[in-house]
N, C-alpha and C. Protein backbone atom coordinates (compact mmCIF):
# COMPACT_ATOMS: atom_id res chain seq x y z
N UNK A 1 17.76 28.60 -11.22
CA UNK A 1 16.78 28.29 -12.21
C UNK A 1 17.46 28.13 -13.57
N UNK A 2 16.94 27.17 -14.02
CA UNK A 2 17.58 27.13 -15.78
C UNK A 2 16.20 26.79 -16.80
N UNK A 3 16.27 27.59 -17.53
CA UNK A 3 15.36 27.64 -18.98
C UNK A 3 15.18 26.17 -19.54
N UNK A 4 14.40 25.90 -19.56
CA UNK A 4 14.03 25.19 -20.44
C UNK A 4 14.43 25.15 -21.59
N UNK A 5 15.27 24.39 -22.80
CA UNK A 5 16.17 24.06 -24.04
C UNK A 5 15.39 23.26 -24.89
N UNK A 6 14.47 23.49 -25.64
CA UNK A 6 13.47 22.79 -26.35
C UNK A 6 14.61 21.97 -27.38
N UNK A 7 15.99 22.14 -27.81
CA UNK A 7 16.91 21.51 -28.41
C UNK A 7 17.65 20.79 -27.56
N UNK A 8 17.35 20.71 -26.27
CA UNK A 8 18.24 19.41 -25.88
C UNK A 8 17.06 18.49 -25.50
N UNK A 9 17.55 17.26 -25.96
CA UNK A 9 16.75 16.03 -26.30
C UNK A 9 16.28 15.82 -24.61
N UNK A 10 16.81 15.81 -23.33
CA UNK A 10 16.24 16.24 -21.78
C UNK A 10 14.95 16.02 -22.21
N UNK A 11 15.46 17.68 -22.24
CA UNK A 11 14.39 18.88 -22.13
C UNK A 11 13.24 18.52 -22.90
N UNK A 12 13.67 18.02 -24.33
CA UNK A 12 12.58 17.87 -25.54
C UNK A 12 11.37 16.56 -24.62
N UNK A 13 12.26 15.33 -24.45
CA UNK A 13 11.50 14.41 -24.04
C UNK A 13 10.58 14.60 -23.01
N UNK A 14 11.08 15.63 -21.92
CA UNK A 14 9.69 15.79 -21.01
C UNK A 14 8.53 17.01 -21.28
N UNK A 15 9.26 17.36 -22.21
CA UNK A 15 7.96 18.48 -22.71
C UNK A 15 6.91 17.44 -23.56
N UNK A 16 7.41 16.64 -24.46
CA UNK A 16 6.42 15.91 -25.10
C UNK A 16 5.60 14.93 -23.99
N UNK A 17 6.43 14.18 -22.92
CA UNK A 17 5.57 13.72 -22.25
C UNK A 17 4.74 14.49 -21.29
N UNK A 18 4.81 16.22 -20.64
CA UNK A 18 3.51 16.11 -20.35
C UNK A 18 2.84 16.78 -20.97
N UNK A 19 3.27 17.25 -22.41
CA UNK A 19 1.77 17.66 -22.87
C UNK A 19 1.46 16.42 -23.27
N UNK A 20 1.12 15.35 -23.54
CA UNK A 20 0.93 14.35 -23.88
C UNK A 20 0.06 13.65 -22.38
N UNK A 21 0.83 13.59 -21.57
CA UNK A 21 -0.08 13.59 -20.54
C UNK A 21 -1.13 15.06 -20.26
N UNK A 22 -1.36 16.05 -20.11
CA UNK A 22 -1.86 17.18 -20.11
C UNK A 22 -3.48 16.97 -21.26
N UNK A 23 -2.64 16.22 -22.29
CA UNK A 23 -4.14 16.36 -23.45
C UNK A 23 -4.91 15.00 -22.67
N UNK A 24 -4.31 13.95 -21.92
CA UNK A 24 -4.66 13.03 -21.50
C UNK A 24 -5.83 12.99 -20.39
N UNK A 25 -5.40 14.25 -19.57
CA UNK A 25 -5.55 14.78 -18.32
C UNK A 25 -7.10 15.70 -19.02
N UNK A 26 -7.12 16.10 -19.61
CA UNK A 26 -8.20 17.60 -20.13
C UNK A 26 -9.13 16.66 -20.69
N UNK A 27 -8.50 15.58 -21.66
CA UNK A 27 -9.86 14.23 -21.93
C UNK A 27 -10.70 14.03 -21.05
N UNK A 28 -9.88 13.09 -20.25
CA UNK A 28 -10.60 12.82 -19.06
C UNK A 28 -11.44 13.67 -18.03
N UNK A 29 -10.91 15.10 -17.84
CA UNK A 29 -11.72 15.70 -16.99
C UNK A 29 -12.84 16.32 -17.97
N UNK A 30 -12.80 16.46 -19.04
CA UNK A 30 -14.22 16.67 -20.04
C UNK A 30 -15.23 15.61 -20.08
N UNK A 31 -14.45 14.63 -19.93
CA UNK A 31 -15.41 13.67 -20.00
C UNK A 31 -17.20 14.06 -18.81
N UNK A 32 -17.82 13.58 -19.86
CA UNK A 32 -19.25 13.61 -18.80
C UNK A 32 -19.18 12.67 -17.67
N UNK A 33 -18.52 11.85 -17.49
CA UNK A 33 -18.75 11.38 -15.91
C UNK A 33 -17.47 11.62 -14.94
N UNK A 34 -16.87 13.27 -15.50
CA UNK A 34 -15.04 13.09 -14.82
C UNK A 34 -15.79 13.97 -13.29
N UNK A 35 -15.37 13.51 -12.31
CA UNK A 35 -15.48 13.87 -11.37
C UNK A 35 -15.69 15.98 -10.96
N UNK A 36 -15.09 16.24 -11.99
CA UNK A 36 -15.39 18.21 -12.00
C UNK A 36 -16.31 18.56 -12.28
N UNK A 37 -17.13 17.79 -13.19
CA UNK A 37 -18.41 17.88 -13.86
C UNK A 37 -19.76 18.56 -12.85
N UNK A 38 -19.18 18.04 -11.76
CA UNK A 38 -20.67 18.75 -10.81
C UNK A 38 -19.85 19.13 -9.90
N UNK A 39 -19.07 20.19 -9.85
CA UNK A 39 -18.29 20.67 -8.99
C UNK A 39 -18.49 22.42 -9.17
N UNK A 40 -19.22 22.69 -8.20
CA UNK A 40 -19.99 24.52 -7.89
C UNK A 40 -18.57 25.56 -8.41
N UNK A 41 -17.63 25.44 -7.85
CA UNK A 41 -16.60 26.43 -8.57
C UNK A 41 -15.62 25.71 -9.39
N UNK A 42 -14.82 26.46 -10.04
CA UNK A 42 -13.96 25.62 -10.64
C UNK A 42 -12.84 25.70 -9.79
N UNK A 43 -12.66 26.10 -8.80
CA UNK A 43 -10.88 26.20 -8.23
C UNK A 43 -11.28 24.80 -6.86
N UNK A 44 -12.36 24.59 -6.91
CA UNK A 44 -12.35 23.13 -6.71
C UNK A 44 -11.87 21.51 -7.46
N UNK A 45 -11.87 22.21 -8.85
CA UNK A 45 -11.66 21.02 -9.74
C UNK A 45 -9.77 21.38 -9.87
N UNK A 46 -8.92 22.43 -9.49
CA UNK A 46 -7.42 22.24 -9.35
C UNK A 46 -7.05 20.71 -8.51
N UNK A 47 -7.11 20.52 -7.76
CA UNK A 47 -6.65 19.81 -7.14
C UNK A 47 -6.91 17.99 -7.95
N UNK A 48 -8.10 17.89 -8.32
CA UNK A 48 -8.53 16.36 -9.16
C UNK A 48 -7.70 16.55 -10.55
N UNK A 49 -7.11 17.83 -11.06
CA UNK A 49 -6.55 18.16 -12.55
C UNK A 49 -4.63 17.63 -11.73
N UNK A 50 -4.43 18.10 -11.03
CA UNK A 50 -3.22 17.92 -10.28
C UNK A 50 -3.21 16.84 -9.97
N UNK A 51 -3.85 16.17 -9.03
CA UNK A 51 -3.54 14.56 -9.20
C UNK A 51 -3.66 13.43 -9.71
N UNK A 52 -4.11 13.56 -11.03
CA UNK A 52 -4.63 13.03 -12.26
C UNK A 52 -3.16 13.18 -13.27
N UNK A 53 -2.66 14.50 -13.07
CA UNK A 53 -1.55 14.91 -13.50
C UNK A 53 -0.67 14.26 -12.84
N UNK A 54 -0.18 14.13 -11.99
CA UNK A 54 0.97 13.33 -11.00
C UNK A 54 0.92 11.78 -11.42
N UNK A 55 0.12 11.60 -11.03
CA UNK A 55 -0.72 9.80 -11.41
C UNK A 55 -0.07 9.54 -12.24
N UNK A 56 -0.70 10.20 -13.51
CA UNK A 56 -0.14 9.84 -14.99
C UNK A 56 1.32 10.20 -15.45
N UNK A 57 1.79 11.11 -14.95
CA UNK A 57 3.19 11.28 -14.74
C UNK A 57 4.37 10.38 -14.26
N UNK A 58 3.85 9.87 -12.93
CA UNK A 58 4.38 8.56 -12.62
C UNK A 58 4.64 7.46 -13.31
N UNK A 59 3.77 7.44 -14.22
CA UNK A 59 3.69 5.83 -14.81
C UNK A 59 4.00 5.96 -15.84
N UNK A 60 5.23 7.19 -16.06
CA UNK A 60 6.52 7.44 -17.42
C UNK A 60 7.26 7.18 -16.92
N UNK A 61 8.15 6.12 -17.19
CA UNK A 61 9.60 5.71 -16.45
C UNK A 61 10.72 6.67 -17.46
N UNK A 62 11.46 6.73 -16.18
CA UNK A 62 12.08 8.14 -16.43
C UNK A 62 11.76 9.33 -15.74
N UNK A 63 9.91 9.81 -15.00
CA UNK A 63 10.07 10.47 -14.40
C UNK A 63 8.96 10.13 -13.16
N UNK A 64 9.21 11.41 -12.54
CA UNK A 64 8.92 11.03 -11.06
C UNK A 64 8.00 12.20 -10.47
N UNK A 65 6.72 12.51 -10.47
CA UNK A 65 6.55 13.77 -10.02
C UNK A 65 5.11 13.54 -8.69
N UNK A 66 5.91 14.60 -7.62
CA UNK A 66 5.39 14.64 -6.38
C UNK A 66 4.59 16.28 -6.09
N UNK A 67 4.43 16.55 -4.98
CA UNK A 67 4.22 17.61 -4.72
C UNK A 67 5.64 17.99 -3.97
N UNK A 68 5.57 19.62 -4.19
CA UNK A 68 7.29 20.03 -3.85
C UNK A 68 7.43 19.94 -1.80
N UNK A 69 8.54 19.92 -1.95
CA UNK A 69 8.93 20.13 0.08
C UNK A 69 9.68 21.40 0.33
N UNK A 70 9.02 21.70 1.10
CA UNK A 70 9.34 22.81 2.22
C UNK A 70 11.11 22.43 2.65
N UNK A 71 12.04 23.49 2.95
CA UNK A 71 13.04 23.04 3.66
C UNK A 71 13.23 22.13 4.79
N UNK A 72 12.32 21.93 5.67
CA UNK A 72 11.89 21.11 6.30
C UNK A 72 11.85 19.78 6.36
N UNK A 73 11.60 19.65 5.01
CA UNK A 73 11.23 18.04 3.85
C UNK A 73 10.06 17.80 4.31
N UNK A 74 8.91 18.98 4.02
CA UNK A 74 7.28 18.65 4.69
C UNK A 74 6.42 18.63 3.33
N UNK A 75 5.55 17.99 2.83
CA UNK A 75 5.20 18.07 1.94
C UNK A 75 4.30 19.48 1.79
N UNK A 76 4.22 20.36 0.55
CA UNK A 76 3.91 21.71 0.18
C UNK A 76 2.87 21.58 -0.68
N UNK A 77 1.73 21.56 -0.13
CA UNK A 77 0.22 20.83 -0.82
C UNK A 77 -0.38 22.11 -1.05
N UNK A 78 -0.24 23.62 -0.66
CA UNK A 78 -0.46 24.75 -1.20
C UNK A 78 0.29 25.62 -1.44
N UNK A 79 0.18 26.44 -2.67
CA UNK A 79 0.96 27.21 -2.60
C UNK A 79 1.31 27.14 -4.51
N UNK A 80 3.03 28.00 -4.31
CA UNK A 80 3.20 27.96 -6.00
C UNK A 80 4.82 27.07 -5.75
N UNK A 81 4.81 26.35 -6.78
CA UNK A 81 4.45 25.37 -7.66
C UNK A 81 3.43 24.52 -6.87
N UNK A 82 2.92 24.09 -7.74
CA UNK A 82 2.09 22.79 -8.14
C UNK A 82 2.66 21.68 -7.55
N UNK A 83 3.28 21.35 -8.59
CA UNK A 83 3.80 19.86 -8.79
C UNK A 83 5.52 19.99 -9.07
N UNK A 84 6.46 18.78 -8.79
CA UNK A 84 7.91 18.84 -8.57
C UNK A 84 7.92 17.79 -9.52
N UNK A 85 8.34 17.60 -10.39
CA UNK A 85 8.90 17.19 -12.05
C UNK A 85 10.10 16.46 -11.61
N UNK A 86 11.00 15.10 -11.74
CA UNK A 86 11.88 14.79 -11.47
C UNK A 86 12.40 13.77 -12.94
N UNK A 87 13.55 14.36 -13.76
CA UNK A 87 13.96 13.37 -14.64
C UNK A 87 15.07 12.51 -14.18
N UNK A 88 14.28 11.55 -13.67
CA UNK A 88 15.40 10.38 -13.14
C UNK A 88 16.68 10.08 -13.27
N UNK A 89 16.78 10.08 -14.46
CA UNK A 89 17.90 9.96 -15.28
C UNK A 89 19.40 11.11 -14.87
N UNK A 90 18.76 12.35 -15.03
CA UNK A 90 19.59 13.61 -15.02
C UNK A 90 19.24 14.01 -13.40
N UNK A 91 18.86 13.77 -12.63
CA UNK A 91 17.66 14.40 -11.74
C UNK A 91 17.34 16.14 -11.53
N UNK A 92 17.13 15.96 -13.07
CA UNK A 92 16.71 17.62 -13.65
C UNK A 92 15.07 17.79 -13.06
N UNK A 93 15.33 19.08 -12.15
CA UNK A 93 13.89 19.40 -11.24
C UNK A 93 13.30 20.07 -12.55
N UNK A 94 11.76 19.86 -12.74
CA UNK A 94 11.02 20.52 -13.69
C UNK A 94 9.90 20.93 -12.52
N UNK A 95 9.23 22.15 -12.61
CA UNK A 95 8.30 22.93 -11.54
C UNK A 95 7.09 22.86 -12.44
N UNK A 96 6.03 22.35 -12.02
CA UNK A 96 4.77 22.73 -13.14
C UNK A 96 3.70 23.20 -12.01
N UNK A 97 3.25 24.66 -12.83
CA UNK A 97 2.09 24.98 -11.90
C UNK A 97 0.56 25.00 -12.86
N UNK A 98 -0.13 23.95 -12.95
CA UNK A 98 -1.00 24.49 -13.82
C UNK A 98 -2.26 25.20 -13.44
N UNK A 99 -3.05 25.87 -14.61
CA UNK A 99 -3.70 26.99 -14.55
C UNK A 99 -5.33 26.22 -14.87
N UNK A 100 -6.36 26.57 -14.29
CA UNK A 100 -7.50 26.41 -15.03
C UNK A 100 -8.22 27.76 -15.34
């Protein structure tokens, strides 16, 4: 595991892009017609916040983010992390688990 370096320019650039995606992501699911809106619990609405998150993640060139794999190479659709962060460039793994 390595820390996160808010002074190396990496590090800096994908923190700005996903909170940037993240405020993008919380718009949209506030919105009155976002799909969580009539959803009975909220740990139903993780999963539409997560792939809304990935989505929009994707379509930053430069990075790449999936759900993580098992040793196996099986995709890991529960569990902790979330989501698998990939900076193309460096192919520096970033882990994001988010919280509602």
């Amino acid at each position: 595991m390595l820390t996160i370096d808010p002074k190396n320019g990496g590090d800096a650039r994908v923190i700005k892009n996903v909170s940037d995606v993240l405020n993008e992501v919380m718009k949209r699911m506030n919105a009155p017609d976002s799909p969580v809106q009539n959803l009975a619990r909220i740990n139903e609405a993780s999963s539409h916040f997560e792939d809304l998150l990935r989505e929009k993640l994707n379509r930053i060139p430069g990075l790449s983010c999936d759900f993580p794999r098992t040793s196996e190479d099986r995709v890991q659709r529960s569990g902790y992390p979330d989501l698998r962060l990939v900076e193309t460039a460096t192919n520096r793994v970033f882990y994001l688990d988010p919280k509602l």
